[in-house]
PDB file of N, CA and C in Angstrom:
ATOM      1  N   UNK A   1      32.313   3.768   5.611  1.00  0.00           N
ATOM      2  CA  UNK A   1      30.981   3.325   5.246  1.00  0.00           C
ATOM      3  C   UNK A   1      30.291   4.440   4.453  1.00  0.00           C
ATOM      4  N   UNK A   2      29.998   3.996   3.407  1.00  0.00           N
ATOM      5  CA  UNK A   2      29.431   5.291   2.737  1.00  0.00           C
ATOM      6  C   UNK A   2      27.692   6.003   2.998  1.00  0.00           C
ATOM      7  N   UNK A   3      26.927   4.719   3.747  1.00  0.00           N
ATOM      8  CA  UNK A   3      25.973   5.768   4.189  1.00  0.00           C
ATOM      9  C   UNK A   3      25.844   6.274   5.481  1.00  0.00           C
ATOM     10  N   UNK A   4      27.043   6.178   6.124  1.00  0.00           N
ATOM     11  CA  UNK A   4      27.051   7.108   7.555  1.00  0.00           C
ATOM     12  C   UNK A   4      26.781   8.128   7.587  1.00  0.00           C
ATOM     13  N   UNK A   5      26.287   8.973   6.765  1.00  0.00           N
ATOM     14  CA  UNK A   5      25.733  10.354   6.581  1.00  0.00           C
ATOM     15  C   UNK A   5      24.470  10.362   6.776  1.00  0.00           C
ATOM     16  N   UNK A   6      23.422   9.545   6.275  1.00  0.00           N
ATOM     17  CA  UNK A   6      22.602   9.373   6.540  1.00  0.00           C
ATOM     18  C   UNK A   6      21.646   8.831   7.639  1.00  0.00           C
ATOM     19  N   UNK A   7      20.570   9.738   8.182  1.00  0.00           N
ATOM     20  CA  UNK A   7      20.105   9.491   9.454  1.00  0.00           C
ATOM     21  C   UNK A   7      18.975   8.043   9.240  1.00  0.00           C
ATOM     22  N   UNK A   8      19.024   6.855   9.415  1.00  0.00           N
ATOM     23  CA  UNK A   8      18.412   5.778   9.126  1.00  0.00           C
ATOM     24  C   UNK A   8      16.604   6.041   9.536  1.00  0.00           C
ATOM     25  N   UNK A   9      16.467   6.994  10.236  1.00  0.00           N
ATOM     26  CA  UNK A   9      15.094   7.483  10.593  1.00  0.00           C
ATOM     27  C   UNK A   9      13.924   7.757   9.398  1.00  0.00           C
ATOM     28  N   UNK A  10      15.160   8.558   8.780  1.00  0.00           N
ATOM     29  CA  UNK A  10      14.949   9.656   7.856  1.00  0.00           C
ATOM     30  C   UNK A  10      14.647   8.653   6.391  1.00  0.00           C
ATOM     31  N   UNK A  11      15.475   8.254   5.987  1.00  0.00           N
ATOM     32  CA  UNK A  11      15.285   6.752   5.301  1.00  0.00           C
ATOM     33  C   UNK A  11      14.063   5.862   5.644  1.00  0.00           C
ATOM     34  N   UNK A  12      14.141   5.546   6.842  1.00  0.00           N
ATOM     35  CA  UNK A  12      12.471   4.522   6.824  1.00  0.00           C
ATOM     36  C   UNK A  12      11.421   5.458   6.585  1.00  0.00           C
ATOM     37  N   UNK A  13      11.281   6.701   6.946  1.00  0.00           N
ATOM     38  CA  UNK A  13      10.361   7.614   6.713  1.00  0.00           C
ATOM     39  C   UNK A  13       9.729   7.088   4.956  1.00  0.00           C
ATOM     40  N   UNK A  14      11.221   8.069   4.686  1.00  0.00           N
ATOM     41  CA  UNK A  14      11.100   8.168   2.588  1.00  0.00           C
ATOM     42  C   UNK A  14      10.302   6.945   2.400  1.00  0.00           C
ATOM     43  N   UNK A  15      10.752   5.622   2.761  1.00  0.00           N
ATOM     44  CA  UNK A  15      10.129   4.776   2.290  1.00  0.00           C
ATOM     45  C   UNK A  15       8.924   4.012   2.750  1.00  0.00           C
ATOM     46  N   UNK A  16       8.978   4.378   3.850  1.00  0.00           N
ATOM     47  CA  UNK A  16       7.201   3.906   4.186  1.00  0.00           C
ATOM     48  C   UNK A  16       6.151   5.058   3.899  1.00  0.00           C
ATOM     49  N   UNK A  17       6.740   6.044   4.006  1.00  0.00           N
ATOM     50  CA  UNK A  17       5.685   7.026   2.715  1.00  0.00           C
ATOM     51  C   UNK A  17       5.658   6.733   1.302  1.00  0.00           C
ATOM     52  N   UNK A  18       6.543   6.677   0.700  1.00  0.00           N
ATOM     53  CA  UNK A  18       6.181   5.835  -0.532  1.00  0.00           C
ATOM     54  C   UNK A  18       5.697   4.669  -0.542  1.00  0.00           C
ATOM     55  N   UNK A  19       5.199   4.186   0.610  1.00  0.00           N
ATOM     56  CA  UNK A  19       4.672   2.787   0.037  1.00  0.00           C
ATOM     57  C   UNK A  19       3.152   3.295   0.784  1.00  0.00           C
ATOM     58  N   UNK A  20       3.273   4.676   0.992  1.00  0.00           N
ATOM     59  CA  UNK A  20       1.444   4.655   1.677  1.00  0.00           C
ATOM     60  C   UNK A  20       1.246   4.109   3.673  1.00  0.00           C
ATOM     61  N   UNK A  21       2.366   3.891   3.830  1.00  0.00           N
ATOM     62  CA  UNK A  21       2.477   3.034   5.244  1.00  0.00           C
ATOM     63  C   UNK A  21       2.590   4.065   6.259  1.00  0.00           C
ATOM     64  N   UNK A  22       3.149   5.230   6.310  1.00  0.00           N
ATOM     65  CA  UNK A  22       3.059   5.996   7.213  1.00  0.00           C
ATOM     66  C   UNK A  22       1.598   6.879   7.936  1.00  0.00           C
ATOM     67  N   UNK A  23       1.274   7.207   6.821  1.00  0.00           N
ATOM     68  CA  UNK A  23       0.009   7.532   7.249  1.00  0.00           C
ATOM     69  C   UNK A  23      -1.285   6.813   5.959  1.00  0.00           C
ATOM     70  N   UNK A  24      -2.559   6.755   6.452  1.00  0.00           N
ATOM     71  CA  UNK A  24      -3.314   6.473   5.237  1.00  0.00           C
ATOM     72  C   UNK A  24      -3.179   7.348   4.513  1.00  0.00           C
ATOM     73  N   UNK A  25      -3.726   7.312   3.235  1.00  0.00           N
ATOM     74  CA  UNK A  25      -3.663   7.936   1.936  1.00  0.00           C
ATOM     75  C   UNK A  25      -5.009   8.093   1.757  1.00  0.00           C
ATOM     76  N   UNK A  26      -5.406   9.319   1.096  1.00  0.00           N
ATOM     77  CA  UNK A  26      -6.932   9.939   1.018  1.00  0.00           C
ATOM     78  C   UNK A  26      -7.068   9.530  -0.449  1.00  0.00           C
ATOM     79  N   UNK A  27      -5.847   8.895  -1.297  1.00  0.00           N
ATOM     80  CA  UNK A  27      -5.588   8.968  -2.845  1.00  0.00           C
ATOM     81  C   UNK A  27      -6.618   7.910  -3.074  1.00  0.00           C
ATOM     82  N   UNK A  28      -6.762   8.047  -4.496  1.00  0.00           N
ATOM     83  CA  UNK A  28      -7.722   6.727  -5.318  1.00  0.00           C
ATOM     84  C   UNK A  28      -6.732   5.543  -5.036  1.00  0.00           C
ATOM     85  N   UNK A  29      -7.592   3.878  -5.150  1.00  0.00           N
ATOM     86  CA  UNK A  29      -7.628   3.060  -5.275  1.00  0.00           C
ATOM     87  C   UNK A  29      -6.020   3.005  -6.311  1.00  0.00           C
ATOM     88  N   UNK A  30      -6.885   3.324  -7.346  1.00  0.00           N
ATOM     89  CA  UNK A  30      -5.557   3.182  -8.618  1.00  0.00           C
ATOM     90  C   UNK A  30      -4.378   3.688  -8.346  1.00  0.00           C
ATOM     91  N   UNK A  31      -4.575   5.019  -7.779  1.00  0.00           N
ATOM     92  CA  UNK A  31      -3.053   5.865  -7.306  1.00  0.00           C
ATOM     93  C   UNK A  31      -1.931   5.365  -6.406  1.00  0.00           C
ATOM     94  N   UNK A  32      -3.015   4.590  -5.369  1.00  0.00           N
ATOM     95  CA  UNK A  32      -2.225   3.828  -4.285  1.00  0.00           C
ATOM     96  C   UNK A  32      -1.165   2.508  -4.975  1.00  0.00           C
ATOM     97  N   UNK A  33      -2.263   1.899  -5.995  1.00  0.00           N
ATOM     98  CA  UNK A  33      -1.859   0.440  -6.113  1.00  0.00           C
ATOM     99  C   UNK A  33      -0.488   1.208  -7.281  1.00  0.00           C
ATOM    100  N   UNK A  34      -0.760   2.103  -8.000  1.00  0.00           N
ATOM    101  CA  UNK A  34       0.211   2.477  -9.005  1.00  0.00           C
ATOM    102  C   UNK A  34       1.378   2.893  -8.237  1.00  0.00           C
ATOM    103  N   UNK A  35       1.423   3.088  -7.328  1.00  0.00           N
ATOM    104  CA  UNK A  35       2.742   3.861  -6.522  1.00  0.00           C
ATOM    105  C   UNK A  35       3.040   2.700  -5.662  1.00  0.00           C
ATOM    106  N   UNK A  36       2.714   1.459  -5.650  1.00  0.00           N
ATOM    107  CA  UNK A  36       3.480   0.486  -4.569  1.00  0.00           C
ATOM    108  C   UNK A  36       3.880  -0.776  -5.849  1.00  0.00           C
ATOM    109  N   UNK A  37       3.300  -0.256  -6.902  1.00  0.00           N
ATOM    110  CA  UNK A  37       3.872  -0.875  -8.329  1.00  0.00           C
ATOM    111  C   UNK A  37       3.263  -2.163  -8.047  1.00  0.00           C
ATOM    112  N   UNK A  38       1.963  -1.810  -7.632  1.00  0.00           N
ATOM    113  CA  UNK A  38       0.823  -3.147  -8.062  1.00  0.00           C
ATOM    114  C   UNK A  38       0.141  -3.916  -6.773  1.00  0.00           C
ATOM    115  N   UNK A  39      -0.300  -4.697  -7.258  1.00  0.00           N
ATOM    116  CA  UNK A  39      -1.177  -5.331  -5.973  1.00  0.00           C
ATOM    117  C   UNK A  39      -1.174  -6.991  -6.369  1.00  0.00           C
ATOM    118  N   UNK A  40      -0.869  -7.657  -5.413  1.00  0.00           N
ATOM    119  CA  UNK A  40      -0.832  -9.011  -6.162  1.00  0.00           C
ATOM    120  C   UNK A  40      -2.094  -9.869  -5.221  1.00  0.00           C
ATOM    121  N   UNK A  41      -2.966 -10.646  -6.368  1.00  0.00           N
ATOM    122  CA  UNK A  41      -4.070 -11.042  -5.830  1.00  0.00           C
ATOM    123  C   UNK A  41      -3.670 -12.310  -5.371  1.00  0.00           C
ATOM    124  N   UNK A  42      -3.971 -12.902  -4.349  1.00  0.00           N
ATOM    125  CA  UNK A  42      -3.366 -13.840  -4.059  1.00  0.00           C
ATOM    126  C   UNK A  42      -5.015 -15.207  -3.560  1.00  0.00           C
ATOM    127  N   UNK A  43      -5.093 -16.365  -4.415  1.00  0.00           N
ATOM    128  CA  UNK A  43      -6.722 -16.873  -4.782  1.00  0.00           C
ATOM    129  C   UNK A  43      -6.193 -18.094  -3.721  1.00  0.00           C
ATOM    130  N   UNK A  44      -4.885 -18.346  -2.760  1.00  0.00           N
ATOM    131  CA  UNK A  44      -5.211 -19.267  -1.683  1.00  0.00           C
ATOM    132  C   UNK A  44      -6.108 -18.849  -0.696  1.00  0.00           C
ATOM    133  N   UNK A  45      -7.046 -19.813  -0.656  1.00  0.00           N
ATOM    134  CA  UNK A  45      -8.102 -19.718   0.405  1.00  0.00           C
ATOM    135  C   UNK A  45      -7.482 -19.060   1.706  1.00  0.00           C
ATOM    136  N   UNK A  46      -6.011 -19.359   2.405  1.00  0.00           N
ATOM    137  CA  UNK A  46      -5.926 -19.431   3.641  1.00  0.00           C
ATOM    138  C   UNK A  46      -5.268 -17.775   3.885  1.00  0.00           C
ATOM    139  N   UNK A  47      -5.030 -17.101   2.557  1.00  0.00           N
ATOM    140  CA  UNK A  47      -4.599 -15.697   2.963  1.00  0.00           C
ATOM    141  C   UNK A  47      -5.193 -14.836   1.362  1.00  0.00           C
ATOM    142  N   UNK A  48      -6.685 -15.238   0.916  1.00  0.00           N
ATOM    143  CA  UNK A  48      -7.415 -14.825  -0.101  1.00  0.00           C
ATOM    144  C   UNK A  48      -7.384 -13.383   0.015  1.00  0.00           C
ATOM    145  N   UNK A  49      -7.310 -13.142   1.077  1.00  0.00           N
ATOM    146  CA  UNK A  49      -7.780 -11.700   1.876  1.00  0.00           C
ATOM    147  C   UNK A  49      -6.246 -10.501   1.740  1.00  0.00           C
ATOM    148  N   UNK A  50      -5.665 -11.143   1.240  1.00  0.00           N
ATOM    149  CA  UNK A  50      -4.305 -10.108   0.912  1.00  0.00           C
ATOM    150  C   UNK A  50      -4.625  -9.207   0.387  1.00  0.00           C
ATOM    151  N   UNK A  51      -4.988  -8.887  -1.163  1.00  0.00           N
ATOM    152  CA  UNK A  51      -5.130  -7.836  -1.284  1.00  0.00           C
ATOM    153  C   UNK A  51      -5.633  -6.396  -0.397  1.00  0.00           C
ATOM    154  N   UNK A  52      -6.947  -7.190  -0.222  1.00  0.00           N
ATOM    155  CA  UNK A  52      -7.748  -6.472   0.443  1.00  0.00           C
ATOM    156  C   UNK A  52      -6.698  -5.655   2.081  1.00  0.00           C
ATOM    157  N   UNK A  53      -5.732  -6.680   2.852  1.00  0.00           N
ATOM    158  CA  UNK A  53      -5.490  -6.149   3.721  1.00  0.00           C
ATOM    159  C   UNK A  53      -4.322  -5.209   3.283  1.00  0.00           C
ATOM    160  N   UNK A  54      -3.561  -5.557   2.114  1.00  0.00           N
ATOM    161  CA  UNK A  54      -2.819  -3.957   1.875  1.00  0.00           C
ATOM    162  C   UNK A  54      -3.356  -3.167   1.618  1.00  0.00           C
ATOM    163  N   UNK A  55      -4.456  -2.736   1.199  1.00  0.00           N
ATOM    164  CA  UNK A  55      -5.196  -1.587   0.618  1.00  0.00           C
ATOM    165  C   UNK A  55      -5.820  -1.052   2.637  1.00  0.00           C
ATOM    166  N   UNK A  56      -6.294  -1.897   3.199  1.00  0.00           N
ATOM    167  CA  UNK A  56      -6.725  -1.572   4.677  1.00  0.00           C
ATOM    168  C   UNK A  56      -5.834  -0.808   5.441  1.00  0.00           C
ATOM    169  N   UNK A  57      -4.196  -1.417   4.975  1.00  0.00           N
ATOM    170  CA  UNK A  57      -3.197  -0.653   5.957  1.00  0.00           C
ATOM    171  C   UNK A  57      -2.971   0.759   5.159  1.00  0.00           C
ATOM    172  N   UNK A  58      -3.205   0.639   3.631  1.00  0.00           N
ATOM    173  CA  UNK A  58      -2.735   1.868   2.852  1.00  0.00           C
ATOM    174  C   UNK A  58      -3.687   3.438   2.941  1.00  0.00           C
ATOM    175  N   UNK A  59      -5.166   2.723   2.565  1.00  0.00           N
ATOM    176  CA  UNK A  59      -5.829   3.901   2.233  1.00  0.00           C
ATOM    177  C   UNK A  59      -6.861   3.697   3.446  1.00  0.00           C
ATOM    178  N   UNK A  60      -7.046   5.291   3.809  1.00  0.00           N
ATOM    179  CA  UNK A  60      -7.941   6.132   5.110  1.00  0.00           C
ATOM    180  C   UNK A  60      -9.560   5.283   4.286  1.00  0.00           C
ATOM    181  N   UNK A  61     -10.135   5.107   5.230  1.00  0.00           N
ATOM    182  CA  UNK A  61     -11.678   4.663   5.350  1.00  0.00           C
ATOM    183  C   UNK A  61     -11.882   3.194   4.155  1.00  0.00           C
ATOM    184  N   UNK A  62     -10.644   2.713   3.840  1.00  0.00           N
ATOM    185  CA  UNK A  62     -10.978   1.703   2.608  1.00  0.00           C
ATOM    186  C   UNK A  62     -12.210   0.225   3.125  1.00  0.00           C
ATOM    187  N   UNK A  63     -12.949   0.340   2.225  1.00  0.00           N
ATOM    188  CA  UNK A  63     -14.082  -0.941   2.092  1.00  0.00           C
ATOM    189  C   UNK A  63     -13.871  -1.904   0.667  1.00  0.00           C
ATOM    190  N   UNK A  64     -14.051  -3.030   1.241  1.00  0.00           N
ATOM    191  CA  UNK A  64     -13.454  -3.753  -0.111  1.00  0.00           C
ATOM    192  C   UNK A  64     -13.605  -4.377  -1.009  1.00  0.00           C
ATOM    193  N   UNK A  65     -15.312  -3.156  -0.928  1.00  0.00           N
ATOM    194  CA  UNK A  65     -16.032  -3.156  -2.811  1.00  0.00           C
ATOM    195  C   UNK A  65     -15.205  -2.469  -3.164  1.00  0.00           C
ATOM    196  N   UNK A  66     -14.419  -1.121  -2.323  1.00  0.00           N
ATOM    197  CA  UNK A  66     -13.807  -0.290  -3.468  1.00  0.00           C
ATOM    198  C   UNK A  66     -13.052  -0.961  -4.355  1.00  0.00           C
ATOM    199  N   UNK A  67     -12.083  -1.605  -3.908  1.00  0.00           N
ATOM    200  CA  UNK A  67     -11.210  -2.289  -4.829  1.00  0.00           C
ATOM    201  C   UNK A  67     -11.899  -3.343  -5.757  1.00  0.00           C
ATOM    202  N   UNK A  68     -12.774  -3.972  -5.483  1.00  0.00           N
ATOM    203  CA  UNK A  68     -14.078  -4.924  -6.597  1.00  0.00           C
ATOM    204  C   UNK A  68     -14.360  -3.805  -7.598  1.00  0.00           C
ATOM    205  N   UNK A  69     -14.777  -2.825  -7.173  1.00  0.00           N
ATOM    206  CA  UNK A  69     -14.917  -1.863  -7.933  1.00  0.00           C
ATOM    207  C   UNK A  69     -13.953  -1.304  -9.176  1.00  0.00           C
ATOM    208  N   UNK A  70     -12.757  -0.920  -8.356  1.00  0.00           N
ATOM    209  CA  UNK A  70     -11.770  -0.327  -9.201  1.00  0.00           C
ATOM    210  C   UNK A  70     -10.906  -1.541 -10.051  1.00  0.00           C
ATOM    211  N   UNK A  71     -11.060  -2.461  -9.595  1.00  0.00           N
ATOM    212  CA  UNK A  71     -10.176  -3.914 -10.358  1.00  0.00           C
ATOM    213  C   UNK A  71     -11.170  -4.218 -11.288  1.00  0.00           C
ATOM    214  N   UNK A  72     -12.777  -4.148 -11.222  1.00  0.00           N
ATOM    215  CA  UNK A  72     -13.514  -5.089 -12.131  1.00  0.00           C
ATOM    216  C   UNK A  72     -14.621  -4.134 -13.149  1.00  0.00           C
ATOM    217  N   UNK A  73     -14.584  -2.917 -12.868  1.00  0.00           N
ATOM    218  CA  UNK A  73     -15.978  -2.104 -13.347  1.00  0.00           C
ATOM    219  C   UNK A  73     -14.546  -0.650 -14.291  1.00  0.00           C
TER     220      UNK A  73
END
């Protein structure tokens, strides 16, 4: 098996830090959404609120003018 070398720990780490998931991120709005390679708005009524809740799990203290903000101004 060729990734038996690798500790699978160590791997979910790499990648839930790159996606901002391990810990919040103190980074801008833009920095976050640029490093998870975007944000997809999603206008069904019954889960409208998507965006908004990846940015909640991503970035430390997020409110969600910021992102009204940084998407529209």
């Amino acid at each position: 098996m060729c990734c038996s070398n690798f500790d699978i720990n160590v791997i979910r780490n790499i990648i839930l830090e790159s996606q901002h998931l391990l810990h919040k991120s103190a980074d801008s709005i833009e920095s976050i959404v640029s490093d998870i390679c975007g944000l997809q708005y999603d206008p069904n009524p019954t889960i409208h609120l998507n965006q908004y809740i990846m940015l909640w799990n991503r970035k430390r203290d997020f409110k969600a003018d910021q992102l009204d903000v940084a998407a529209y101004k």
